[in-house]
C-alpha atoms as a PDB file:
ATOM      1  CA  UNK A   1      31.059 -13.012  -2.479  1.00  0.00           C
ATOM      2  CA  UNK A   2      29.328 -12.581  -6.036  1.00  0.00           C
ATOM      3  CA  UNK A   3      27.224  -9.379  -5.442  1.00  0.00           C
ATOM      4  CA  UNK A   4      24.864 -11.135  -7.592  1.00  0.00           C
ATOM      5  CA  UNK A   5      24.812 -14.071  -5.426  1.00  0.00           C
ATOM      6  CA  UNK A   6      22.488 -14.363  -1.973  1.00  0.00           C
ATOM      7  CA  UNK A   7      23.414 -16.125   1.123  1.00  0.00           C
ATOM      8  CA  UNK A   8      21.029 -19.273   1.773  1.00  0.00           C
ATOM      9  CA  UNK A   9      19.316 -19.080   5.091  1.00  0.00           C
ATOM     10  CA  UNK A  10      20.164 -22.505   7.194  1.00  0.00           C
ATOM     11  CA  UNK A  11      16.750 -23.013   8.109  1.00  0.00           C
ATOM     12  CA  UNK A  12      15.369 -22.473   4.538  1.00  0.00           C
ATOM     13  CA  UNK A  13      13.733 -26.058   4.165  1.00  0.00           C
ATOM     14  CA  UNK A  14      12.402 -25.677   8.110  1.00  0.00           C
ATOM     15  CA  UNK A  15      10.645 -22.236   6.874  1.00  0.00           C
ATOM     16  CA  UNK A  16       9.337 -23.924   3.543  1.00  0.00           C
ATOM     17  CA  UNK A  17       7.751 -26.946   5.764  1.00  0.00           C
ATOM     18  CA  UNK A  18       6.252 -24.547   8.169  1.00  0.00           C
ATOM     19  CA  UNK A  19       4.506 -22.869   5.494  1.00  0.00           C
ATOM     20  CA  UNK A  20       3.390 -25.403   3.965  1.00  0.00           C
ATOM     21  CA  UNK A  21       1.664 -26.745   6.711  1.00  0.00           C
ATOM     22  CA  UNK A  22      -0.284 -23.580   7.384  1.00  0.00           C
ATOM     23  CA  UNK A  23      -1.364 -22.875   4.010  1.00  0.00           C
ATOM     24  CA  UNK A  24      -4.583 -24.377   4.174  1.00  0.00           C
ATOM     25  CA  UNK A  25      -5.146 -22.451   7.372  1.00  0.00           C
ATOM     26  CA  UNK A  26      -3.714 -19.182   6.259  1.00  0.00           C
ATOM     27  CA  UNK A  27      -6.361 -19.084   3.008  1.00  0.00           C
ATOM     28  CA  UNK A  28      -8.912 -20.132   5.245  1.00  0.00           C
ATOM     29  CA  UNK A  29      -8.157 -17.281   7.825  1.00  0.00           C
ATOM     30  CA  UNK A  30      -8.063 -14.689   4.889  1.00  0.00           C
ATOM     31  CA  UNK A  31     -11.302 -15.921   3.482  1.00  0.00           C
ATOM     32  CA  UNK A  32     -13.295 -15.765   6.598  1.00  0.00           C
ATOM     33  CA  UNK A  33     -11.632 -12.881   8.699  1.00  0.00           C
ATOM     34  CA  UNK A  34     -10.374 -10.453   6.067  1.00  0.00           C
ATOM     35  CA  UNK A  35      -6.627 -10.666   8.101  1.00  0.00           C
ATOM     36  CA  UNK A  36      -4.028 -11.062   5.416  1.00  0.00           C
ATOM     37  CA  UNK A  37      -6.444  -9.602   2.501  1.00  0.00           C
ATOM     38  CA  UNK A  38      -5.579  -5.482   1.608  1.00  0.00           C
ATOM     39  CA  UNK A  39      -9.253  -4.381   0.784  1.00  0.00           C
ATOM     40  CA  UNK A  40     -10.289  -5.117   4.434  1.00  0.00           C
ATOM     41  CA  UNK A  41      -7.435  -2.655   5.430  1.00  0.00           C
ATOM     42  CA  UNK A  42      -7.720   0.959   4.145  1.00  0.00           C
ATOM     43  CA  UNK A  43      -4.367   2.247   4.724  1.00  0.00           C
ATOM     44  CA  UNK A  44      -2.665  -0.483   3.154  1.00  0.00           C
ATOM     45  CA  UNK A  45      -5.501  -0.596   0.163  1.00  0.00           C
ATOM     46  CA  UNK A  46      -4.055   3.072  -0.113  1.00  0.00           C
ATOM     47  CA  UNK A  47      -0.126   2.404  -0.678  1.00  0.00           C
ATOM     48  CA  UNK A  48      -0.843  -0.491  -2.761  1.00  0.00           C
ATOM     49  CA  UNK A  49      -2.895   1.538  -4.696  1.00  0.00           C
ATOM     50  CA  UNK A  50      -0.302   4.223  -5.374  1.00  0.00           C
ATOM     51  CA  UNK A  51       2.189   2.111  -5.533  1.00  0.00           C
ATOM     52  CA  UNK A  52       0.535   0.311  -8.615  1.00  0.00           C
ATOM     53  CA  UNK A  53      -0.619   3.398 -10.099  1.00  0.00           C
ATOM     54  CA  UNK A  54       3.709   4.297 -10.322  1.00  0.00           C
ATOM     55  CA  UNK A  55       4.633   1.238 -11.135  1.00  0.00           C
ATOM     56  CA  UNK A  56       2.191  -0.014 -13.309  1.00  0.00           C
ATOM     57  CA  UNK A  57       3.326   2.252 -16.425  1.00  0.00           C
ATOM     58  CA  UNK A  58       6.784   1.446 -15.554  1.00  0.00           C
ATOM     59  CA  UNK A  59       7.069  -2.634 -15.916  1.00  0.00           C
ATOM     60  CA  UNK A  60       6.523  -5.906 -14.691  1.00  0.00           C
ATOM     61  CA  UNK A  61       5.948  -6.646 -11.107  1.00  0.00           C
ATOM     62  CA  UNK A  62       7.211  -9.206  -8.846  1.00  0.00           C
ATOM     63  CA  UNK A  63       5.587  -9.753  -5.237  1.00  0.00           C
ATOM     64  CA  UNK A  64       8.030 -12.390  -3.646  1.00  0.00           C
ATOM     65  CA  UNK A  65       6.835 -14.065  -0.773  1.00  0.00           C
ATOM     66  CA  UNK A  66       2.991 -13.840  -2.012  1.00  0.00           C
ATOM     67  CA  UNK A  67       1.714 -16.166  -0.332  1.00  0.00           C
ATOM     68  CA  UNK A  68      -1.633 -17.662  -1.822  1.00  0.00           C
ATOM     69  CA  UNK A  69      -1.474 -14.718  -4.478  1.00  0.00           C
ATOM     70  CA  UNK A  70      -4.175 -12.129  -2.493  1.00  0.00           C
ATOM     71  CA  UNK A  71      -1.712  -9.118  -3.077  1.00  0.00           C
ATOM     72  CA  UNK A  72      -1.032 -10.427  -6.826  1.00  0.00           C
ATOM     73  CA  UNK A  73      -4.218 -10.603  -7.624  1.00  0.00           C
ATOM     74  CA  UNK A  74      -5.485  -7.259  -5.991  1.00  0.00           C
ATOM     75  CA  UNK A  75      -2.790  -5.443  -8.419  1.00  0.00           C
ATOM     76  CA  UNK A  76      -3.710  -7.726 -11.774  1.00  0.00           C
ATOM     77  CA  UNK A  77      -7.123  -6.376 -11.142  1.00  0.00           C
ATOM     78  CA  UNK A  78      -5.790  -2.679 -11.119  1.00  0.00           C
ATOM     79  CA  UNK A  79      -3.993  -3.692 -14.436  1.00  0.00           C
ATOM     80  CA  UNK A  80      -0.552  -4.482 -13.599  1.00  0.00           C
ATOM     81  CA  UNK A  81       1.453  -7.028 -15.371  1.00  0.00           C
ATOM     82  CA  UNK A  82       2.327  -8.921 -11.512  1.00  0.00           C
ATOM     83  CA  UNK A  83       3.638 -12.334 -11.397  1.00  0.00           C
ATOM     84  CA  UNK A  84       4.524 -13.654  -7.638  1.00  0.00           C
ATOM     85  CA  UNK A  85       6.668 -16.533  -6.395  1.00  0.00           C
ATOM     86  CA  UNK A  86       7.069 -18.467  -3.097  1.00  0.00           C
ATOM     87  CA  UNK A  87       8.873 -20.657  -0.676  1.00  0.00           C
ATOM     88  CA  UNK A  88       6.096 -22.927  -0.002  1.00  0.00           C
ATOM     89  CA  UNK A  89       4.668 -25.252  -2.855  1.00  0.00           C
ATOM     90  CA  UNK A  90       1.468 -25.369  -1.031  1.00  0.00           C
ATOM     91  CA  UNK A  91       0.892 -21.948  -1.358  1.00  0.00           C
ATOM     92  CA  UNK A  92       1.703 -21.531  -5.177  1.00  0.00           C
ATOM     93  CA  UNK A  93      -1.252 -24.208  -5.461  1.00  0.00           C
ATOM     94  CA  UNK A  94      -3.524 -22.187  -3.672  1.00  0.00           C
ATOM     95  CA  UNK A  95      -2.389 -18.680  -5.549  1.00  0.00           C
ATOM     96  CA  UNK A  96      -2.486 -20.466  -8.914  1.00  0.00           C
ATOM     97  CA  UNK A  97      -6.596 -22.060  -7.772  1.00  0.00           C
ATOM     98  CA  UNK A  98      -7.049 -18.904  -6.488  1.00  0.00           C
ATOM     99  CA  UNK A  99      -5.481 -16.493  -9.551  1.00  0.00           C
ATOM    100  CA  UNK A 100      -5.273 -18.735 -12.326  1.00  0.00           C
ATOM    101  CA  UNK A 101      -4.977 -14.864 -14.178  1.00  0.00           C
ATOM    102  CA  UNK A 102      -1.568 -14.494 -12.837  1.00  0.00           C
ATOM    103  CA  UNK A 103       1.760 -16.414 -13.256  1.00  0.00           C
ATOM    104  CA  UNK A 104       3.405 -18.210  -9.946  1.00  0.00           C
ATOM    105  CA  UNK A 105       5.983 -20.237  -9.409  1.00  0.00           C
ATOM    106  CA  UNK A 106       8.192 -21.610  -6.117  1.00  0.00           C
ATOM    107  CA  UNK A 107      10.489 -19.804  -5.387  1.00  0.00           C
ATOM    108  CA  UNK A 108      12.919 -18.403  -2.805  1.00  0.00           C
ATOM    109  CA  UNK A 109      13.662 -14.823  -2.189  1.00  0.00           C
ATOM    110  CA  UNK A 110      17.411 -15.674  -1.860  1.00  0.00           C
ATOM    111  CA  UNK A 111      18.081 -17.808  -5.163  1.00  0.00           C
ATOM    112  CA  UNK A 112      15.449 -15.543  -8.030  1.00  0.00           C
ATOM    113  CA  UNK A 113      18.036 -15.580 -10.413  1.00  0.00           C
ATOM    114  CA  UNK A 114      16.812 -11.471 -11.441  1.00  0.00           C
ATOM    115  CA  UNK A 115      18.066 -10.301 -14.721  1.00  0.00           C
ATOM    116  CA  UNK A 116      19.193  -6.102 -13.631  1.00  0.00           C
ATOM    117  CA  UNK A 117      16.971  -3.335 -14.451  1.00  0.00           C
ATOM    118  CA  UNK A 118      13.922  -5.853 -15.459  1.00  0.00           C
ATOM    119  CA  UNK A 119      11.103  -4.955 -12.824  1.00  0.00           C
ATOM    120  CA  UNK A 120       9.068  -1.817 -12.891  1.00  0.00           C
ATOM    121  CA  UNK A 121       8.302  -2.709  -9.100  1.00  0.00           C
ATOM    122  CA  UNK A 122       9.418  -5.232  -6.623  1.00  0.00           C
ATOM    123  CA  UNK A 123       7.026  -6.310  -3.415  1.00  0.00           C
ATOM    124  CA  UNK A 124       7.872  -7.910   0.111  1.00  0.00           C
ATOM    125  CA  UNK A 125       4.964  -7.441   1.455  1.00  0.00           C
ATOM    126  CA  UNK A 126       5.215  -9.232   4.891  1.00  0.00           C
ATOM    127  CA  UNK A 127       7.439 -11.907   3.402  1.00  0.00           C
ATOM    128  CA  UNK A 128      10.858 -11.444   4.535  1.00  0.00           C
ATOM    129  CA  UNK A 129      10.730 -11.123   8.163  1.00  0.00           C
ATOM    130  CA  UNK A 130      12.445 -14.510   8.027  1.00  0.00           C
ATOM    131  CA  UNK A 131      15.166 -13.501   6.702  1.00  0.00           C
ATOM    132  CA  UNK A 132      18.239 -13.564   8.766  1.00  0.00           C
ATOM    133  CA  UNK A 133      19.660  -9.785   8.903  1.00  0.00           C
ATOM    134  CA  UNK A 134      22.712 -10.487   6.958  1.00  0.00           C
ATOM    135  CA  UNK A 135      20.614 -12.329   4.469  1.00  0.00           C
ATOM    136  CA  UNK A 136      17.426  -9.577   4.140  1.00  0.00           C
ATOM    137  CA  UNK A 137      20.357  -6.848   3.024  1.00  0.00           C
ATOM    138  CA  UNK A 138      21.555  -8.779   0.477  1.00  0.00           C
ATOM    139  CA  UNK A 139      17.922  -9.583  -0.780  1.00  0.00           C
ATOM    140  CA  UNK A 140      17.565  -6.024  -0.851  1.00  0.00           C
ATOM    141  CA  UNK A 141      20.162  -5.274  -2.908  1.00  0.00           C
ATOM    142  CA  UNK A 142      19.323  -8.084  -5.400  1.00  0.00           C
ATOM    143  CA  UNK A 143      16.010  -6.528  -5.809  1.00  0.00           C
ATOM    144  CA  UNK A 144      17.777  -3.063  -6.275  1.00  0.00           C
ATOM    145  CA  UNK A 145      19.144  -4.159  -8.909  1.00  0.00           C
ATOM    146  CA  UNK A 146      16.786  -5.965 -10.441  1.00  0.00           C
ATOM    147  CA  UNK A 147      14.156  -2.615 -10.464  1.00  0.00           C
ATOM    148  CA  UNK A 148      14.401  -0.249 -14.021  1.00  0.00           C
ATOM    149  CA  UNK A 149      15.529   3.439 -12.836  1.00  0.00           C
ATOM    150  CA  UNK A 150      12.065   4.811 -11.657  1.00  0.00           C
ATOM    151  CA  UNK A 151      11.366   1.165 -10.413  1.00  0.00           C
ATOM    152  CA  UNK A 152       9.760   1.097  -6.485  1.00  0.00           C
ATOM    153  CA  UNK A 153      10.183  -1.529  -3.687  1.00  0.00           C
ATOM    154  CA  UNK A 154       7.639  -1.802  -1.244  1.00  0.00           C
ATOM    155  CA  UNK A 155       8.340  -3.360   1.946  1.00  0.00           C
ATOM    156  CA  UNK A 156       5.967  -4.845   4.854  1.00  0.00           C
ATOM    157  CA  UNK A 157       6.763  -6.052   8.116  1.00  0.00           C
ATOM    158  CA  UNK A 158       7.055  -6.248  11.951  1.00  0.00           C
ATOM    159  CA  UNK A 159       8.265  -3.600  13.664  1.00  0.00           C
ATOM    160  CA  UNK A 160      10.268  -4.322  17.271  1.00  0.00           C
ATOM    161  CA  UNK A 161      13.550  -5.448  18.788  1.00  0.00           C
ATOM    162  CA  UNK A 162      15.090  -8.902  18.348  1.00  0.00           C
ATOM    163  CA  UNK A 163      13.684 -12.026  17.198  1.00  0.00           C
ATOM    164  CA  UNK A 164      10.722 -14.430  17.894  1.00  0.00           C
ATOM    165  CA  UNK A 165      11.385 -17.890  17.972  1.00  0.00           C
ATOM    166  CA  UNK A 166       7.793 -19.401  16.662  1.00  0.00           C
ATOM    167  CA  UNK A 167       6.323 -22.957  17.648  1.00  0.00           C
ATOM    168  CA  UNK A 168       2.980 -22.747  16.203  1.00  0.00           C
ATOM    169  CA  UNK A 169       0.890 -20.068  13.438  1.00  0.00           C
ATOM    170  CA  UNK A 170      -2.391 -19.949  12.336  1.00  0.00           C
ATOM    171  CA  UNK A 171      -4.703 -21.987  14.633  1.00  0.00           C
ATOM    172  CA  UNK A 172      -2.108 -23.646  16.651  1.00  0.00           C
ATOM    173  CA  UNK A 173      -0.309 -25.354  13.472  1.00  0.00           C
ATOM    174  CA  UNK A 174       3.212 -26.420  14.597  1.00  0.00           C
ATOM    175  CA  UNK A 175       5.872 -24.398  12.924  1.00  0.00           C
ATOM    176  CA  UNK A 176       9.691 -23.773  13.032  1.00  0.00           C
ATOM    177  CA  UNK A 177      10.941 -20.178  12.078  1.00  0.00           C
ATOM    178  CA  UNK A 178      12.032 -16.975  13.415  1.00  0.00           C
ATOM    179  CA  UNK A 179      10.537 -13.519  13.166  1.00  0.00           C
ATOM    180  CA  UNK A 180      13.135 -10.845  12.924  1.00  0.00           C
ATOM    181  CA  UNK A 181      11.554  -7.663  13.770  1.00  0.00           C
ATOM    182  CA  UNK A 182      12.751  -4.635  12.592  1.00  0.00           C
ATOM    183  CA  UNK A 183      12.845  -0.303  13.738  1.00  0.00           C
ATOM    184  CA  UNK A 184      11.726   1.343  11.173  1.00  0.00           C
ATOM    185  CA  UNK A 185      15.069   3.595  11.111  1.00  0.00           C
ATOM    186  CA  UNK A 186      17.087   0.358  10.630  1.00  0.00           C
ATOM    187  CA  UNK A 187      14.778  -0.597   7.951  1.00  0.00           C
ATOM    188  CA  UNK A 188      15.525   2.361   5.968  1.00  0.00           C
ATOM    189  CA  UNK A 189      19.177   2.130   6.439  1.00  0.00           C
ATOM    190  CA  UNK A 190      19.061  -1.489   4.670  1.00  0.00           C
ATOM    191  CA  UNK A 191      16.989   0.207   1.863  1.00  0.00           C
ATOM    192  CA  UNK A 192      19.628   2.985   1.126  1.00  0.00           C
ATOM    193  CA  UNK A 193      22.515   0.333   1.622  1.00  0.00           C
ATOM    194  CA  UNK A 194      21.165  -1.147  -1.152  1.00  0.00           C
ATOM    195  CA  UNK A 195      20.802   1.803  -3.370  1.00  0.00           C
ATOM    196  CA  UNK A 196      17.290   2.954  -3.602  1.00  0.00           C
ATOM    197  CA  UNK A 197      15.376   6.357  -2.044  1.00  0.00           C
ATOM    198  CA  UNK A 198      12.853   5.880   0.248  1.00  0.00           C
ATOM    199  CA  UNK A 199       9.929   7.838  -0.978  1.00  0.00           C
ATOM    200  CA  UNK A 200       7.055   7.087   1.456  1.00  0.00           C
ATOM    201  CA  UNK A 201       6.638   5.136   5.126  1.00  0.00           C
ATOM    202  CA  UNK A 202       3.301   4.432   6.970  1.00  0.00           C
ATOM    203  CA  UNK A 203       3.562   2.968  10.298  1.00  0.00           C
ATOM    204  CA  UNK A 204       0.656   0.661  12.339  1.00  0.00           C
ATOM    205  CA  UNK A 205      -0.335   0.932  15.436  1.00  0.00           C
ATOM    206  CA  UNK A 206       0.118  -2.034  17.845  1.00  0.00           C
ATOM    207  CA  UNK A 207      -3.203  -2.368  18.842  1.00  0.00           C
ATOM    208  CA  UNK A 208      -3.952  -2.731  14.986  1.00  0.00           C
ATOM    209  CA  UNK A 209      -5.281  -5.980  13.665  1.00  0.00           C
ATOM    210  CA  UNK A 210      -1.848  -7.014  12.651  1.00  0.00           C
ATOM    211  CA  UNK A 211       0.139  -5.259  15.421  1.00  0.00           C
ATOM    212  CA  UNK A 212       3.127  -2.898  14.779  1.00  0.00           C
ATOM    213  CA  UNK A 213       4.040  -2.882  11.554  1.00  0.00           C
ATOM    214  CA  UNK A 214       5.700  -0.437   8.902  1.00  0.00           C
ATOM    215  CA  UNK A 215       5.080   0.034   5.176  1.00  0.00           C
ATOM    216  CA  UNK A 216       8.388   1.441   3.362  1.00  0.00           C
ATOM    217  CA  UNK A 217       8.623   2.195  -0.325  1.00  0.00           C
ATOM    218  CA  UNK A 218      11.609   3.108  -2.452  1.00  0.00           C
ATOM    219  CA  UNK A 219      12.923   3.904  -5.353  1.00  0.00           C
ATOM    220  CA  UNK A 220      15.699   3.180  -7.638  1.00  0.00           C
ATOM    221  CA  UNK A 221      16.684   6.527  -9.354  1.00  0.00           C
ATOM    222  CA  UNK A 222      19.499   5.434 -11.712  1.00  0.00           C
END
């Protein structure tokens, strides 16, 4: 295979429709509860905050998988040239309503096209836990090389064993996709496969409001 090339999930268009149909939920839930939005959630206000404050001076940013554009716009407001993509067309119309400041466009993580060493910082910020396992490693290394040496990638998701088969999101909205949960050890192994050095790691509690989860961030150092 084409390192530069990324295997296609089989249930890519499944995923898209699913998300799609919960957009209007999803901003809805993020308006009115705060779930989904960093500034209702110290710790992770924190490690976006240092995380734009090294990436910021570096280059552009990229948060793939950003949903209606909460965590794009949170770093534009901190002064970070951020642009975000995503799966779901319904989304991107929210994020661009939402953000008209910022740039987004549809997108898949798996087909970006990145040019190497263009990013100052790369996000997944609970966007790739559909990713097949095969398919999240070589996402991972697409976005290694796509970071300038003193780039970072930060990383959110759900920490367990296995996968989740899901039937319904968001207020009982029928969906088709799978959660792949992750340990945070294995996590880190896919991050240094790739190429890049962790730097930092903050794990959630599961009886947090978004269960267990894990924050990783890395860097590429050459």
């Amino acid at each position: 295979m084409d390192p530069s090339s990324v295997q296609q999930p089989a249930d890519l268009d499944l995923v898209r429709e699913s998300y799609d149909r919960v957009a209007d939920n999803y901003v809805d839930m993020v308006a009115t509860t705060g779930l989904g939005d960093i500034r209702a959630q110290p710790w992770l206000r924190a490690a976006m905050d240092v995380f734009a404050d090294v990436v910021g001076p570096v280059g552009p940013v990229l948060d793939v998988g950003c949903g209606p554009g909460t965590v794009t716009g949170y770093l534009a407001e901190r002064g970070v040239d951020g642009s975000g993509v995503d799966l779901s067309p319904r989304m991107i119309e929210h994020a661009r309503r939402l953000h008209p400041e910022c740039r987004f466009e549809v997108a898949s993580s798996t087909d970006l096209g990145l040019a190497d060493s263009s990013l100052g910082g790369v996000l997944g910020w609970w966007s790739l836990f559909n990713l097949p396992r095969d398919v999240l490693a070589q996402v991972l290394s697409s976005f290694a090389r796509a970071l300038i040496p003193g780039g970072q990638l930060i990383i959110g998701t759900h920490v367990g064993d296995g996968e989740v088969a899901r039937t319904e999101c968001y207020g009982g909205i029928p969906v088709t996709w799978t959660t792949y949960r992750w340990q945070p050890e294995q996590l880190t192994t896919l991050v240094v496969q790739a190429g890049l050095r962790p730097v930092a790691e903050l794990r959630l509690p599961a009886d947090g409001p978004i269960g267990p989860g894990v924050v990783q961030v890395a860097r590429r150092e050459s």
